[in-house]
Each structure stands twice: as C-alpha cells, then as structure tokens.
Protein backbone atom coordinates (compact mmCIF):
# COMPACT_ATOMS: atom_id res chain seq x y z
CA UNK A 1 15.44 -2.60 -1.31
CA UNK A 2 16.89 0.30 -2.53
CA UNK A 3 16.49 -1.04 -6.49
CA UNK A 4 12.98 -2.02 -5.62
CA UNK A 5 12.37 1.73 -4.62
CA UNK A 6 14.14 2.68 -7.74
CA UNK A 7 12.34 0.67 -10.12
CA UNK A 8 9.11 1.65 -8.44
CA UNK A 9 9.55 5.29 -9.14
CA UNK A 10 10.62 4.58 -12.62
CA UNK A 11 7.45 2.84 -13.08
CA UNK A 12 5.23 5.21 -11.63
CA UNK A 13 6.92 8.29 -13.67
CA UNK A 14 6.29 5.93 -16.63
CA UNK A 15 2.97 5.40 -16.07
CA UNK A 16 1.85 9.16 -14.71
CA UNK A 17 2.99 10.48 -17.86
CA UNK A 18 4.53 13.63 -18.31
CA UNK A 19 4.41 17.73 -17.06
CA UNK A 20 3.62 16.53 -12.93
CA UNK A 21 5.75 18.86 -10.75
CA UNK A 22 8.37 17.93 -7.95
CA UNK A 23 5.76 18.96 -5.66
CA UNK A 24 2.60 16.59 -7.29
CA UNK A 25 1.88 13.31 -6.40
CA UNK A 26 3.01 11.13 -8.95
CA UNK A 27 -0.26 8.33 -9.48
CA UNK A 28 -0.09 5.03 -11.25
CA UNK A 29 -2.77 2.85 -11.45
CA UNK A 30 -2.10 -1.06 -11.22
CA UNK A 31 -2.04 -2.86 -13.90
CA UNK A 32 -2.27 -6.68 -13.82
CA UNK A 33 1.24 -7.27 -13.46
CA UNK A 34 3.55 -4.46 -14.82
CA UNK A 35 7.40 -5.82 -14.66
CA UNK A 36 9.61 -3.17 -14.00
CA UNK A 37 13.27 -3.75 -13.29
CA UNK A 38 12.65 -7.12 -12.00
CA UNK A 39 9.62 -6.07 -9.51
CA UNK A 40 6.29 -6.37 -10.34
CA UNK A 41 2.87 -4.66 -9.09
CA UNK A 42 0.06 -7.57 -8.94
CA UNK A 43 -3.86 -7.08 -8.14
CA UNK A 44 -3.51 -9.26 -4.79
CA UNK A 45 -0.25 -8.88 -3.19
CA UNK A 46 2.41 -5.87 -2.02
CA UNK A 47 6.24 -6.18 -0.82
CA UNK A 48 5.92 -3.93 1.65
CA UNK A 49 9.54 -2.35 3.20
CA UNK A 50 12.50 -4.86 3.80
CA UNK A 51 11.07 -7.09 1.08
CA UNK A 52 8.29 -8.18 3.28
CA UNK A 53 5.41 -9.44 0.62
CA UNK A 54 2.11 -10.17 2.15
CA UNK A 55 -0.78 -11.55 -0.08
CA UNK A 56 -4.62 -10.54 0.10
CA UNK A 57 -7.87 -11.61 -0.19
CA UNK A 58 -8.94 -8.27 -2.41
CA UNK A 59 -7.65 -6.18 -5.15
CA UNK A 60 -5.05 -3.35 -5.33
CA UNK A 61 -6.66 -0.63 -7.00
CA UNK A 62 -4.22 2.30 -6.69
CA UNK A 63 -0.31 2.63 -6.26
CA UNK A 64 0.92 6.64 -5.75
CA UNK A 65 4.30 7.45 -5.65
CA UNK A 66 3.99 10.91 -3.74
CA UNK A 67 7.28 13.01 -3.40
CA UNK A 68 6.88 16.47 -1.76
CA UNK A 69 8.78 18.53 0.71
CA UNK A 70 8.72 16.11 3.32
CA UNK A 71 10.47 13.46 1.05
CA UNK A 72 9.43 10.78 -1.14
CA UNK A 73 6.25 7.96 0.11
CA UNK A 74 4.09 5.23 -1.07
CA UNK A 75 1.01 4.40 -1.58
CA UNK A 76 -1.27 1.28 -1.91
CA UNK A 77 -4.99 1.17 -2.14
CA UNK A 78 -6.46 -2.26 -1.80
CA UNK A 79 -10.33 -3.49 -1.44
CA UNK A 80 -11.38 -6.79 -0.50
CA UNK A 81 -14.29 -9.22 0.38
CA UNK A 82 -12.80 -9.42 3.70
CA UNK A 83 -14.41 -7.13 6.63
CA UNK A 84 -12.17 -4.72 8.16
CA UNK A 85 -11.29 -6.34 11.17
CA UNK A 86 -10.88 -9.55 9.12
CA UNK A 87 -8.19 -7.84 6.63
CA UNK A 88 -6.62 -6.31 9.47
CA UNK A 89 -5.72 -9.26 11.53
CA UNK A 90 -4.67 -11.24 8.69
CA UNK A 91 -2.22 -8.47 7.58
CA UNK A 92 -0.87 -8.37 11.17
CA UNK A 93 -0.46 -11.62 11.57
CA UNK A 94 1.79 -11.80 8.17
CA UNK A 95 3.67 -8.52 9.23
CA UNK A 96 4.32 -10.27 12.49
CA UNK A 97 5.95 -13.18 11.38
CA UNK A 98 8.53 -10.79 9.91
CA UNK A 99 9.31 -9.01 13.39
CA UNK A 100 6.34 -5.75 13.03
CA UNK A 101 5.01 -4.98 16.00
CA UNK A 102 1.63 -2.81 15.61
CA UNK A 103 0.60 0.37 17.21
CA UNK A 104 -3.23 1.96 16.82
CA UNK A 105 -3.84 5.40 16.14
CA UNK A 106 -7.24 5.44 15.70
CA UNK A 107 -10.16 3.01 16.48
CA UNK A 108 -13.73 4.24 16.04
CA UNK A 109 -16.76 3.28 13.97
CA UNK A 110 -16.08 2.02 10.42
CA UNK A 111 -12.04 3.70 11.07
CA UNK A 112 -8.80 1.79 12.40
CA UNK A 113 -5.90 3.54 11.50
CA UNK A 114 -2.50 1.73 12.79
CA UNK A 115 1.19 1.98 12.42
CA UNK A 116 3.05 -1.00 12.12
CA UNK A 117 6.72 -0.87 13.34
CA UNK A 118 10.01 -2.60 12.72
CA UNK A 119 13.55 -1.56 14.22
CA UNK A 120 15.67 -0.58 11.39
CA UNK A 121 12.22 -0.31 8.20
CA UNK A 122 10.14 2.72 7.52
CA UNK A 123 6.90 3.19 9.63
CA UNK A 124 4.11 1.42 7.45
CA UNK A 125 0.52 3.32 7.93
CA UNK A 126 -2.60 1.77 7.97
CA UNK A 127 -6.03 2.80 6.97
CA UNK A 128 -8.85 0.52 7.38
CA UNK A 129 -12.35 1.24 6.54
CA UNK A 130 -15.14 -0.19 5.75
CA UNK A 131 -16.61 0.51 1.86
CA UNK A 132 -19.46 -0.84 -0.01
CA UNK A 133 -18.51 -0.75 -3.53
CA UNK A 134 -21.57 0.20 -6.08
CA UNK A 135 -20.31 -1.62 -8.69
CA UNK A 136 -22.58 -4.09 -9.86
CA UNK A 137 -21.81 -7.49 -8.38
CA UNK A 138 -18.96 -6.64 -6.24
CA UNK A 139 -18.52 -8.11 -2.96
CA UNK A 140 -16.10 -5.50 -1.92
CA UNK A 141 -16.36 -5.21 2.11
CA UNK A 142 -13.12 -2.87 3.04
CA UNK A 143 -10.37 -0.98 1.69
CA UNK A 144 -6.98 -0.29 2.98
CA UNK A 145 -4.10 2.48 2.40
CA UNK A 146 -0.84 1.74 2.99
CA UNK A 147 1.62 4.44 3.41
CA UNK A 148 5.68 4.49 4.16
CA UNK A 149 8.09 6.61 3.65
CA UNK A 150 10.55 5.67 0.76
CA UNK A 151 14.21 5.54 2.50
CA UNK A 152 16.55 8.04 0.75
C-alpha cells in the first residue's frame, strides 16, 4: 500500500506541475488511465485503502493529493447516472464485503456524508450529493468525494 501511496504522489506532483507549496493542495485531474509505478487512475473505478478497488457506475472527474499541516490526504471526485442513495448503497455494499463497517455523519436533503471504517485502514469520508450536470446530454445524477488520510 505504501508504493501505491508513493506512486500516487509522484503522479500527482507530475501532473500539478511545478512552484505549489508544502502547504497547497497538490490537484491532478484524471486522465483515462495514467500508469504510474504500476497503479493506474481509471474514469470508473478507485483502490481505495488496503487495496480495496470498488468499480462505479459514473466517472472520476478529480483526484487531489492534499498535504498540509495535518498530514498528507486524498481525494476522489466521481459523478454518476446513479442517484445518491443508489451510489451509496452500492459502494457500501462493495466496502462491506472487505470488512468496512459505515458510520453517518450527516443525512439531510440532497447531503449524506458518512465515514466508512475498518480496524487497522485509514477512515474513508464520504460525500454524497445530488448534482445535475449542465452539460449538454449528460445524465449525471450525483457526485461523490472521497477523502482518507494517506498513512505515513
């Protein structure tokens, strides 16, 4: 896991360019499928901690490596087609079969923020909300951030 974090990083400082600051999020956006030491970012799946990979009905529009003070963290933005419930569930169920347990945060209209936990892997974060895209033809229904913290 450690080399996966490693090579992620070394991507995203690749891709962010130079002159960004120990304290600035470092942003990458995803290409199609960007190899990088042997891991690769793809449009409709994400390993998340412990090697877990979980694939989606949507897109994954934005991966931030974000180092500050409080250590190192990242980031994935998906969309999908799927309703925000919908994505949820499915990306519980997945998480579950791999010994996550989830915990909400926050449930309200259009909002359901959750953490989902596993003895011995970084907290993952989740952000669902519901988002009507305005690009022409797009079917986009949600989006969801995922957030851990990168183990140092």
């Amino acid at each position: 896991m450690k080399a996966f974090s490693i090579a992620m990083m070394v991507g995203a400082l690749f891709l962010s360019g130079c002159g960004a600051t120990e304290e600035t999020a470092k942003k990458a956006s995803a290409p199609t499928s960007n190899a990088v030491s042997g891991a690769a970012l793809q449009f409709n799946k994400i390993i998340f901690p412990a090697g877990t990979e979980l694939g989606f009905n949507g897109r994954l529009i934005r991966y931030e490596y974000i180092e500050n003070a409080k250590g190192a963290q990242q980031r994935f933005t998906l969309s999908s087609s799927d309703g925000m419930m919908e994505l949820e569930g499915s990306t519980f169920s997945g998480l579950a079969k791999f010994g996550y347990t989830r915990r909400i945060r926050k449930e309200e209209a259009g909002v359901f923020v959750v953490n989902y936990v596993k003895k011995g892997s970084p907290v993952i974060v989740a952000s669902y909300s519901e988002h009507a895209s305005k690009a022409p033809k797009s079917d986009m229904k949600s989006r969801v951030i995922f957030t851990w913290k990168v183990p140092g």
